[in-house]
Protein backbone atom coordinates (compact mmCIF):
# COMPACT_ATOMS: atom_id res chain seq x y z
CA UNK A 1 -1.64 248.39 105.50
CA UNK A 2 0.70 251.15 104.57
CA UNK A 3 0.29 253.47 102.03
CA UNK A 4 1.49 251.92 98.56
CA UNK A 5 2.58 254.56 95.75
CA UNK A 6 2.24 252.19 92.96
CA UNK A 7 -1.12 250.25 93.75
CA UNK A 8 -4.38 252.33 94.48
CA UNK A 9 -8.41 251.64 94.79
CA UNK A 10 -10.40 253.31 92.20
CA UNK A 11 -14.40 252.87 93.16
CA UNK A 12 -16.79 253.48 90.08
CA UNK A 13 -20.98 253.73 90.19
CA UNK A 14 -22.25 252.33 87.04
CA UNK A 15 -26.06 253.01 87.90
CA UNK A 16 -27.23 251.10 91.11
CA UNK A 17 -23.94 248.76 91.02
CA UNK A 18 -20.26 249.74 92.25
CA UNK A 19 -17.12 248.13 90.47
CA UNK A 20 -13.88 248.32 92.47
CA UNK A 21 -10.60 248.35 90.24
CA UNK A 22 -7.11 247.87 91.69
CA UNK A 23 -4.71 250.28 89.36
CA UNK A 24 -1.25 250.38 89.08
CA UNK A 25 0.89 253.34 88.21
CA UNK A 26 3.08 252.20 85.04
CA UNK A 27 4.73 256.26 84.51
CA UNK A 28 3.99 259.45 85.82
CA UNK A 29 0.97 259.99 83.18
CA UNK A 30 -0.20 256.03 82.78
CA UNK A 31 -1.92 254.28 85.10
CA UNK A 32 -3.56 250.61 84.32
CA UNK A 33 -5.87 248.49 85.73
CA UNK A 34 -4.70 245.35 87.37
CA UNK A 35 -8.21 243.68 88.75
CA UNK A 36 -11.55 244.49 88.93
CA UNK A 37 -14.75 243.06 89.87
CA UNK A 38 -17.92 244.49 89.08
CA UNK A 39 -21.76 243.79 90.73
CA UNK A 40 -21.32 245.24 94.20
CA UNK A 41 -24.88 246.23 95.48
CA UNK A 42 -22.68 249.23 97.78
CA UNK A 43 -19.77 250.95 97.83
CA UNK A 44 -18.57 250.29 101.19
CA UNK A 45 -18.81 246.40 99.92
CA UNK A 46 -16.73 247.35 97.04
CA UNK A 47 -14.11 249.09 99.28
CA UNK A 48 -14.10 246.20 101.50
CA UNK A 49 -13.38 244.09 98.45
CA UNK A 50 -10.92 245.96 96.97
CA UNK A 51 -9.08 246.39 100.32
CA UNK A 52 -8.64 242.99 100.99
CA UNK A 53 -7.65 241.90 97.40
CA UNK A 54 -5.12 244.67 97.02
CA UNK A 55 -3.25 243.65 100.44
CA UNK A 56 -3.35 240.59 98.81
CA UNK A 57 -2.54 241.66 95.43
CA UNK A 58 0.75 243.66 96.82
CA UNK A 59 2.06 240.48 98.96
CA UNK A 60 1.79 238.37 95.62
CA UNK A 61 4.10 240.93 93.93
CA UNK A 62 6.25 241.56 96.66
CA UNK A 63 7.05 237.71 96.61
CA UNK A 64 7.18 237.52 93.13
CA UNK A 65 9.86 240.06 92.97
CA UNK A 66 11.95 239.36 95.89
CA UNK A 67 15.44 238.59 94.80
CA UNK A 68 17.15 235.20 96.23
């Protein structure tokens, strides 16, 4: 998938558990988070989470937004 400005992967370790976060830049100085999901026993599981639901996360928007 190409590179999205707006949408990014932020991968936290909270002790011996990962939580992947999909963010989205609002301005130049706020960013929010969109989704998360906490629990993974890894980080590459995480990253393999959050890569699939942000491919899907950035179709759903693009649709969403598309003009008729």
């Amino acid at each position: 998938m190409a590179k999205n400005k707006k949408f990014d992967i932020c991968l936290i370790e909270e002790g011996t558990t990962w939580t992947a976060q999909i963010t989205r830049r609002v301005t130049a100085r706020k960013t929010i988070v969109s989704k998360s999901e906490q629990g993974f026993a890894s980080e590459s599981e995480a990253q393999t989470w959050a890569d699939a639901q942000l491919e899907i996360f950035v179709k759903t928007v693009v649709a969403r937004n598309k003009r008729g």
